[in-house]
PDB file of N, CA and C in Angstrom:
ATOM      1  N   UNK A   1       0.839  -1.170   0.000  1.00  0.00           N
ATOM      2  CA  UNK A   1       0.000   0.000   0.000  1.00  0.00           C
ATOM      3  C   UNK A   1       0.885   1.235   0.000  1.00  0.00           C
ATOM      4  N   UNK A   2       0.543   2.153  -0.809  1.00  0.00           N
ATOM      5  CA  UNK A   2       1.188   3.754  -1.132  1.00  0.00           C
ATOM      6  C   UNK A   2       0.347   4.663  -0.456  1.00  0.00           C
ATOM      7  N   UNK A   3       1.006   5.019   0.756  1.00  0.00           N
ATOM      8  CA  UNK A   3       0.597   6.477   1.460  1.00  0.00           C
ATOM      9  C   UNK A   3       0.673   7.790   0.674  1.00  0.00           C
ATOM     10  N   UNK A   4      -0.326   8.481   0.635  1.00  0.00           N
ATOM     11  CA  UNK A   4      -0.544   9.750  -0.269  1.00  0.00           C
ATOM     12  C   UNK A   4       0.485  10.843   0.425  1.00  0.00           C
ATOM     13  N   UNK A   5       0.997  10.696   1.208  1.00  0.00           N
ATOM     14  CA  UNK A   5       1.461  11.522   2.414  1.00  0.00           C
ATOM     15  C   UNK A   5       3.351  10.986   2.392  1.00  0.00           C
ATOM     16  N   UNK A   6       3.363   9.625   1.412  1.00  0.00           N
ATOM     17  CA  UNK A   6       4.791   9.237   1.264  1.00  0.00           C
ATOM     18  C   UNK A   6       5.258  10.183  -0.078  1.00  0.00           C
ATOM     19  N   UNK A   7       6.859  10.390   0.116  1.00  0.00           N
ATOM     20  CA  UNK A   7       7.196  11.415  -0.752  1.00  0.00           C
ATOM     21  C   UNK A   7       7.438  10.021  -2.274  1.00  0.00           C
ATOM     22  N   UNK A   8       7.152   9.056  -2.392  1.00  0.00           N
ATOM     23  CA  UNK A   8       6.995   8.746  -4.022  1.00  0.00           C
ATOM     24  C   UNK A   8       6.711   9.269  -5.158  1.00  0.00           C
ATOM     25  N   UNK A   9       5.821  10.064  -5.074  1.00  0.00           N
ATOM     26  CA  UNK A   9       5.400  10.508  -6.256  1.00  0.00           C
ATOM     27  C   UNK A   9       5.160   9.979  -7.559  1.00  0.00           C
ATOM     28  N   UNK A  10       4.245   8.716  -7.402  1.00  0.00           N
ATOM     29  CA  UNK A  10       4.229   7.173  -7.995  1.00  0.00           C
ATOM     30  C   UNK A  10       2.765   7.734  -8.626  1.00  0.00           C
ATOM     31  N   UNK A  11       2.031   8.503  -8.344  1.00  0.00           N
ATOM     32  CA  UNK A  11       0.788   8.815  -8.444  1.00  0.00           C
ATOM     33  C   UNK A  11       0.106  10.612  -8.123  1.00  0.00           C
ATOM     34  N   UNK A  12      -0.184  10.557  -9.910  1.00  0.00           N
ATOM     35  CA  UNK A  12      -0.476  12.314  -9.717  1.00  0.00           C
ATOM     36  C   UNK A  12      -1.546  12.354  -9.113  1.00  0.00           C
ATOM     37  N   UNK A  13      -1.712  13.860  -8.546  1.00  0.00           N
ATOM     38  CA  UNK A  13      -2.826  14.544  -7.850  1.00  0.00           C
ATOM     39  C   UNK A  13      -2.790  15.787  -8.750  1.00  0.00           C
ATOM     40  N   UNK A  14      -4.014  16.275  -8.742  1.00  0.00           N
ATOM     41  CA  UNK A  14      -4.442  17.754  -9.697  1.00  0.00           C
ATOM     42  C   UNK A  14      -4.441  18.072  -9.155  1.00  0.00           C
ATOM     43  N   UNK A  15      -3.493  19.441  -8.926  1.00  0.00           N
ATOM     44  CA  UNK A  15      -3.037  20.626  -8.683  1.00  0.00           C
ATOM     45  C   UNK A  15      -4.352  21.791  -8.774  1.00  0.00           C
ATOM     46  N   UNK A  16      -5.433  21.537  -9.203  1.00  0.00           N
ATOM     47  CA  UNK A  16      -6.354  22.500  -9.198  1.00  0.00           C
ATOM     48  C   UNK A  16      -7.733  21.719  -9.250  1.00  0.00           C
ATOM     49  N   UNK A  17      -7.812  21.387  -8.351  1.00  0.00           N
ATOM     50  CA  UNK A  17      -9.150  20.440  -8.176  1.00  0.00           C
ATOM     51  C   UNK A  17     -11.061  21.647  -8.313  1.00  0.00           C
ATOM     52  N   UNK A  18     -11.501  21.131  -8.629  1.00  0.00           N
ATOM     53  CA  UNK A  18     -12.567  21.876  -8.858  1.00  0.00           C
ATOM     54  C   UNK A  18     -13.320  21.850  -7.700  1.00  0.00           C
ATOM     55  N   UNK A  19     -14.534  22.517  -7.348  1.00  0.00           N
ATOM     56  CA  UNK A  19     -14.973  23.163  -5.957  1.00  0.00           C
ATOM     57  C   UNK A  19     -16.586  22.746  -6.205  1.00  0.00           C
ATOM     58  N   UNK A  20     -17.071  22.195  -4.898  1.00  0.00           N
ATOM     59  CA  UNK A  20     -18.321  22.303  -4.843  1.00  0.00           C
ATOM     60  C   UNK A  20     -19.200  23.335  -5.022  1.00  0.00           C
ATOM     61  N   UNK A  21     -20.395  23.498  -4.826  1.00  0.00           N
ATOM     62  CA  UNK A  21     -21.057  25.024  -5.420  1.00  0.00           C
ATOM     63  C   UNK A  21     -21.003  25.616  -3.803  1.00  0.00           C
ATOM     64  N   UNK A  22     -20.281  25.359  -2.972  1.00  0.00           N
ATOM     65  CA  UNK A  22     -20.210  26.341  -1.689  1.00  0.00           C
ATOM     66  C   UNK A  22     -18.972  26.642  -1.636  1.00  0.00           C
ATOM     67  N   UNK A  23     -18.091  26.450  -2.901  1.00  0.00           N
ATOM     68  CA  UNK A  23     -16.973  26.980  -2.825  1.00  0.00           C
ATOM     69  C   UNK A  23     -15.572  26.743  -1.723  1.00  0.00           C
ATOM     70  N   UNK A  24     -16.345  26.011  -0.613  1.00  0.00           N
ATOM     71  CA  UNK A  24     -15.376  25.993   0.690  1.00  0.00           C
ATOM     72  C   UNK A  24     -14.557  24.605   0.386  1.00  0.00           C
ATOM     73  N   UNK A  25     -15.184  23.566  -0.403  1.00  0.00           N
ATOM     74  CA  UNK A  25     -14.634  22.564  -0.545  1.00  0.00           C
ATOM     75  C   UNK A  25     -14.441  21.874  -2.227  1.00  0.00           C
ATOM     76  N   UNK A  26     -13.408  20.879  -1.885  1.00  0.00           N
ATOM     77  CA  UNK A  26     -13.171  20.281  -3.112  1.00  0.00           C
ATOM     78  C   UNK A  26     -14.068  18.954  -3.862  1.00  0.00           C
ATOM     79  N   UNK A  27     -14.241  19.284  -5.054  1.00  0.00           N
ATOM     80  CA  UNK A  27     -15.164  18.235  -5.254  1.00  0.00           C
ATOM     81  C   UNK A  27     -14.587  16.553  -4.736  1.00  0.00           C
ATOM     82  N   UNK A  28     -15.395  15.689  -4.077  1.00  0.00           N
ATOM     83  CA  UNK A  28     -15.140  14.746  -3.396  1.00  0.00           C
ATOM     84  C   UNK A  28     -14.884  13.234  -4.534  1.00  0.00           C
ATOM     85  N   UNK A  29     -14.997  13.483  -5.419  1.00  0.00           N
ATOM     86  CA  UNK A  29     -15.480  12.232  -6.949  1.00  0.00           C
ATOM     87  C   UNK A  29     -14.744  12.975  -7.932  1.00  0.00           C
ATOM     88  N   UNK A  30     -13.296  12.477  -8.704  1.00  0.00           N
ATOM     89  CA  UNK A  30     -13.073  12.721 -10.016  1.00  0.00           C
ATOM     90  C   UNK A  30     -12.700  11.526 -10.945  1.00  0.00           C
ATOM     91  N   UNK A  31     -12.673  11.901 -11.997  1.00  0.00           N
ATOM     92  CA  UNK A  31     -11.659  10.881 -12.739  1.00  0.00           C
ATOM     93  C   UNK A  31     -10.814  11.650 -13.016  1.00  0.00           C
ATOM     94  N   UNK A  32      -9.529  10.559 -13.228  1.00  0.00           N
ATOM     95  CA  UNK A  32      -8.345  11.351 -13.831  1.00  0.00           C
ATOM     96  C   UNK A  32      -8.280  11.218 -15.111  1.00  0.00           C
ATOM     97  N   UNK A  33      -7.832  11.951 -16.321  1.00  0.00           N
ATOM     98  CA  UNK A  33      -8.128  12.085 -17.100  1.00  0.00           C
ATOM     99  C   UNK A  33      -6.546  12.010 -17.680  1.00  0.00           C
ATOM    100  N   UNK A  34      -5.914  11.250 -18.753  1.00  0.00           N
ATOM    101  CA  UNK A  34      -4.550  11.051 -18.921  1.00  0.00           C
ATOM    102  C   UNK A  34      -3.985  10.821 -17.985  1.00  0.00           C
ATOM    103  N   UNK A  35      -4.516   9.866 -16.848  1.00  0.00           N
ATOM    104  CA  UNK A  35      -3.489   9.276 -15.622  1.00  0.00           C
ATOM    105  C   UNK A  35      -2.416   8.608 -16.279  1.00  0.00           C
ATOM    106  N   UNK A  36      -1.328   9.079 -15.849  1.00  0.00           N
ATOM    107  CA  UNK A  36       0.149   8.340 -15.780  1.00  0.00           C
ATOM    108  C   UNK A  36      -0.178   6.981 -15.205  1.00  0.00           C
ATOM    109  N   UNK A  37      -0.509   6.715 -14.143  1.00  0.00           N
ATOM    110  CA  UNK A  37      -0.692   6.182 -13.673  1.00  0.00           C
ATOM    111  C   UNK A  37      -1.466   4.319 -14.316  1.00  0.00           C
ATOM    112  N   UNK A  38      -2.511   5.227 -14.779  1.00  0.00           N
ATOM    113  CA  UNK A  38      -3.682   4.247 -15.485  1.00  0.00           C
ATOM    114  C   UNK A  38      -2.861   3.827 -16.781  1.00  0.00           C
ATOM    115  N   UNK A  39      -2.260   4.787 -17.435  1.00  0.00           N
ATOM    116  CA  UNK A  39      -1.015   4.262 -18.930  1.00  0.00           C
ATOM    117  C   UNK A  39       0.042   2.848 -18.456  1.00  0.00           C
ATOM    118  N   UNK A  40       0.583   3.558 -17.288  1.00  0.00           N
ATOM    119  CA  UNK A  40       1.268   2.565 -16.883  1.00  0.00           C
ATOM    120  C   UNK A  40       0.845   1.101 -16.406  1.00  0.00           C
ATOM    121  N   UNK A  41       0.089   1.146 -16.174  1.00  0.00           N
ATOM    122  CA  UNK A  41      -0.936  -0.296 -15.916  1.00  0.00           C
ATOM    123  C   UNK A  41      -1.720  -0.834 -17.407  1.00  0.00           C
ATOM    124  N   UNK A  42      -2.166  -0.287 -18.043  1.00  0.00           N
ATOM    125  CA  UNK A  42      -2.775  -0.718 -18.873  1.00  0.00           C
ATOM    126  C   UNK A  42      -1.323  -0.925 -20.003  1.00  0.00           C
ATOM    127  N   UNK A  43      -0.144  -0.525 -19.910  1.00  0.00           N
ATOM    128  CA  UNK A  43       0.872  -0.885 -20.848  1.00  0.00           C
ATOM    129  C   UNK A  43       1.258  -1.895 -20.619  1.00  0.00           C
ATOM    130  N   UNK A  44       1.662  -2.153 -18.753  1.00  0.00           N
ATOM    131  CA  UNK A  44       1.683  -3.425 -17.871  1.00  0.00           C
ATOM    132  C   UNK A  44       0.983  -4.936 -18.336  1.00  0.00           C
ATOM    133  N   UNK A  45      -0.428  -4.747 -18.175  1.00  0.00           N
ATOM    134  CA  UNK A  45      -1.215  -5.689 -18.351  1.00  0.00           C
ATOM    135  C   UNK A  45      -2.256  -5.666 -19.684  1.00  0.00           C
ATOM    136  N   UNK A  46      -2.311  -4.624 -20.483  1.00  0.00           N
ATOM    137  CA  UNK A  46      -2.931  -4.558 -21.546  1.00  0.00           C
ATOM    138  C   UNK A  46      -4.659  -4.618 -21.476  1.00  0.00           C
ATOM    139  N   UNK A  47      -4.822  -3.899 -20.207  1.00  0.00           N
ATOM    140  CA  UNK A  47      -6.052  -4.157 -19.477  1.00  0.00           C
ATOM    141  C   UNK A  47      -6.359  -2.030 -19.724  1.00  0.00           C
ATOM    142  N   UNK A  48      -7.432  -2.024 -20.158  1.00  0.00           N
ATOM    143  CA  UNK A  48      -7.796  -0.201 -20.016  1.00  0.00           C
ATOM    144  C   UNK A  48      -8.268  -0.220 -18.693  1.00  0.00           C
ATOM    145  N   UNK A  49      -8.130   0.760 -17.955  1.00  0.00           N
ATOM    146  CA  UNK A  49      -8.764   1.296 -16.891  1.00  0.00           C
ATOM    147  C   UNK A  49      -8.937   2.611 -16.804  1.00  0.00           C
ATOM    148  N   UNK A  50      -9.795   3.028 -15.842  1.00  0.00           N
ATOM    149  CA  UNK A  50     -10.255   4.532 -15.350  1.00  0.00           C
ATOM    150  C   UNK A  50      -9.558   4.644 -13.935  1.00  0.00           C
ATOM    151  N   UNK A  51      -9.032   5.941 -13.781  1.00  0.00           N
ATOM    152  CA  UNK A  51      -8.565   6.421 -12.401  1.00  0.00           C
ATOM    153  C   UNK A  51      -9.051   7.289 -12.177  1.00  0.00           C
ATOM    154  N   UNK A  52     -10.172   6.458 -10.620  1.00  0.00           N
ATOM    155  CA  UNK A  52     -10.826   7.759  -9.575  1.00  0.00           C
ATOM    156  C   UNK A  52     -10.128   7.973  -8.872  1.00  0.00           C
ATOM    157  N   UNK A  53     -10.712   9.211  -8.369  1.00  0.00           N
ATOM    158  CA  UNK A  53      -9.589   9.798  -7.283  1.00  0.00           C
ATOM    159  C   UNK A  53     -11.098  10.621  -6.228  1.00  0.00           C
ATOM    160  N   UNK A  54     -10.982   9.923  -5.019  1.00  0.00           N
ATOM    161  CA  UNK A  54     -11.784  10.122  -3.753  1.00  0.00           C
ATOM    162  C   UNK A  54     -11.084  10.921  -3.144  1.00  0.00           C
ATOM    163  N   UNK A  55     -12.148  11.792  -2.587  1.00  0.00           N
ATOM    164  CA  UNK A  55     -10.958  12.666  -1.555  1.00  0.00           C
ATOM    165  C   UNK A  55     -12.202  12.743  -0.247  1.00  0.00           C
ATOM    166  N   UNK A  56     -11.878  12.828   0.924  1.00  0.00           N
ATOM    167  CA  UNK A  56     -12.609  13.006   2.203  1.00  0.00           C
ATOM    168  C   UNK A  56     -12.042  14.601   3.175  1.00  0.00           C
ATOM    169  N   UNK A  57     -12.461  14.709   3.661  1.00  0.00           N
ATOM    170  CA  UNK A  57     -11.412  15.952   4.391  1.00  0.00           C
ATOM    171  C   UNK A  57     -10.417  15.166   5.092  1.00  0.00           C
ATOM    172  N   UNK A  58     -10.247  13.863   5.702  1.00  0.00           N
ATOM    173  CA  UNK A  58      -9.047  13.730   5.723  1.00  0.00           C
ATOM    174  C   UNK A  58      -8.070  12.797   5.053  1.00  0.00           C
ATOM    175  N   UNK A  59      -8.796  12.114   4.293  1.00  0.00           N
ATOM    176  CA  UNK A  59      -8.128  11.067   3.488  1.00  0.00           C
ATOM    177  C   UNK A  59      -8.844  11.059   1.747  1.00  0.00           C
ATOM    178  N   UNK A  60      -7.371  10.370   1.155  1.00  0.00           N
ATOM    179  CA  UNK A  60      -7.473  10.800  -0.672  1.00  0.00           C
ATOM    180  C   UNK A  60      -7.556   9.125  -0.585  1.00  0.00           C
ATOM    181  N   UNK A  61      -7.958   8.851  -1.472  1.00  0.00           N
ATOM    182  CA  UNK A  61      -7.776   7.160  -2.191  1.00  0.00           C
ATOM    183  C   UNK A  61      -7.991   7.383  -3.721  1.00  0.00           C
ATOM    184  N   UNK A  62      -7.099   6.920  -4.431  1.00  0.00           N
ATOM    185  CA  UNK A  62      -6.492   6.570  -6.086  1.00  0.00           C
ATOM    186  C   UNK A  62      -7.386   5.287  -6.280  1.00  0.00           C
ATOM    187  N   UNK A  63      -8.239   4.818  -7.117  1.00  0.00           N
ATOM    188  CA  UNK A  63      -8.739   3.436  -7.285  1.00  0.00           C
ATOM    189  C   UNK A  63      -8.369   3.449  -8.812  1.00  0.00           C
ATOM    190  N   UNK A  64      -7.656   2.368  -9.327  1.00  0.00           N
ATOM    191  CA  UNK A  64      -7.937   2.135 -10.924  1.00  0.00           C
ATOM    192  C   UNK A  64      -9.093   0.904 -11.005  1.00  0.00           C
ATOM    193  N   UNK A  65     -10.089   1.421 -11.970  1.00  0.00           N
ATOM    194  CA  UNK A  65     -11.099   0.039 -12.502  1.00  0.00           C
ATOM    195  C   UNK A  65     -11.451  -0.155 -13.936  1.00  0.00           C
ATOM    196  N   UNK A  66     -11.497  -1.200 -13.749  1.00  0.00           N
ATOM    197  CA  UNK A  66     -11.557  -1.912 -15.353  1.00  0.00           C
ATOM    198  C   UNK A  66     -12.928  -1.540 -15.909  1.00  0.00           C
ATOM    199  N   UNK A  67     -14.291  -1.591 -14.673  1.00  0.00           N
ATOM    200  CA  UNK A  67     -15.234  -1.515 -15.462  1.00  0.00           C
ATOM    201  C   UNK A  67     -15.950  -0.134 -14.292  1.00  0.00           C
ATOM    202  N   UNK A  68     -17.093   0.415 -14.845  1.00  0.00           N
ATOM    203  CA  UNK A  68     -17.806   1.578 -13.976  1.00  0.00           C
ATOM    204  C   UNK A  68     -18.455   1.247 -12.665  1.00  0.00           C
ATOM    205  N   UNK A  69     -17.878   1.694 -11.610  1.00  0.00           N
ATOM    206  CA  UNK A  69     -18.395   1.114 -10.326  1.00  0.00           C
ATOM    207  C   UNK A  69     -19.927   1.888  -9.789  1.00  0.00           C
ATOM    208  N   UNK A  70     -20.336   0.915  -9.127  1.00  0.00           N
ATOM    209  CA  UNK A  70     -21.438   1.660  -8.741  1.00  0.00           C
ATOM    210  C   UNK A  70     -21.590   1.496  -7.351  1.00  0.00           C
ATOM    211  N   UNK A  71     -22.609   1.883  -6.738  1.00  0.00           N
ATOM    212  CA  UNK A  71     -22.872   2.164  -5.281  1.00  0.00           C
ATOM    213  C   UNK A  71     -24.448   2.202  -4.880  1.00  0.00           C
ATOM    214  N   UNK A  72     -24.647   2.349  -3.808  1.00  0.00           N
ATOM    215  CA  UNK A  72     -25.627   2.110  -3.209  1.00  0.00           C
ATOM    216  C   UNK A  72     -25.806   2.411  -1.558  1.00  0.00           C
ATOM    217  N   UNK A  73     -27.074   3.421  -0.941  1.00  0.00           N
ATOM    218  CA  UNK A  73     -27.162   3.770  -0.041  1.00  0.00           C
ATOM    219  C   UNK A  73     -27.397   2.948   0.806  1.00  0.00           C
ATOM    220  N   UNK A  74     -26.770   2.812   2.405  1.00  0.00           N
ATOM    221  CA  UNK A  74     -27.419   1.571   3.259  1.00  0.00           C
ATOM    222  C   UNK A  74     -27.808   2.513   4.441  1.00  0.00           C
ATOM    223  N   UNK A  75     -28.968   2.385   4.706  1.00  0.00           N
ATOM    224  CA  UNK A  75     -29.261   3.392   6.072  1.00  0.00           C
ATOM    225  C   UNK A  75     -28.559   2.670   7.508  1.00  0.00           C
ATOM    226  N   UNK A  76     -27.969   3.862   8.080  1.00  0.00           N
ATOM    227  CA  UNK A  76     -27.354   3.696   9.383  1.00  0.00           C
ATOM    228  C   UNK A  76     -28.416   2.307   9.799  1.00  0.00           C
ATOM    229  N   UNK A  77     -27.677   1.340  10.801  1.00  0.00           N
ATOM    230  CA  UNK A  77     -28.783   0.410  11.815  1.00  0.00           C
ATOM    231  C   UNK A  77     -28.915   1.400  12.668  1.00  0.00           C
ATOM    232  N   UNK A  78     -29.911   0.723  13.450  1.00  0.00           N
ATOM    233  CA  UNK A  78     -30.624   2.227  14.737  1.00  0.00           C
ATOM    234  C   UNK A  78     -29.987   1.632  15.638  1.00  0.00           C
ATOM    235  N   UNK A  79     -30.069   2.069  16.888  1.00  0.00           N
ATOM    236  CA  UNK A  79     -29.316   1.901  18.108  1.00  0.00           C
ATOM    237  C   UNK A  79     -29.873   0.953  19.114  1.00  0.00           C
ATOM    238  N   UNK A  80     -31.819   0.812  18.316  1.00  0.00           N
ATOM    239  CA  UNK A  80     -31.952  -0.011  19.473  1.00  0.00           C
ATOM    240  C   UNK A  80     -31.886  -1.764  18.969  1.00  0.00           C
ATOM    241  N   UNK A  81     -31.062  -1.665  18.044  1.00  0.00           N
ATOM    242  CA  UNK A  81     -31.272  -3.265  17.552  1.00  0.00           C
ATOM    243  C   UNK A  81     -30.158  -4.174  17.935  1.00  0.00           C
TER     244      UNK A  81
END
């Protein structure tokens, strides 16, 4: 595992990330678009992929995927169960 916070520099970050419409924060969901990253893997294994890039206020995560991920809401369990 590669810490975002290790000086490697194995994996770009955009330098100008775009802003939610309150301006205070960074959008939380991108793709990277000409990832180094994603070239280098798909030259590797001959496999295409997409590189998201998650960001939280305190933690970033890089995911490469082969195919479009999806998601789904799970409501909190309640407290009295």
């Amino acid at each position: 595992m590669i810490r975002e916070d290790e000086p490697l520099d194995l994996i770009e970050t955009p330098s100008n990330l775009p802003r939610c419409s309150n301006q205070q924060f960074a959008h939380p969901t991108l793709i990277i678009e000409n990832s180094k990253w994603a070239e280098r893997y798909a030259d590797r294994t001959g496999t295409s992929v997409t590189h998201y890039y998650l960001l939280s206020l305190n933690d970033l995560v890089h995911v490469l995927a082969e195919r479009e991920p999806a998601s789904r809401w799970f409501e909190p369990a309640s407290d009295s169960e």
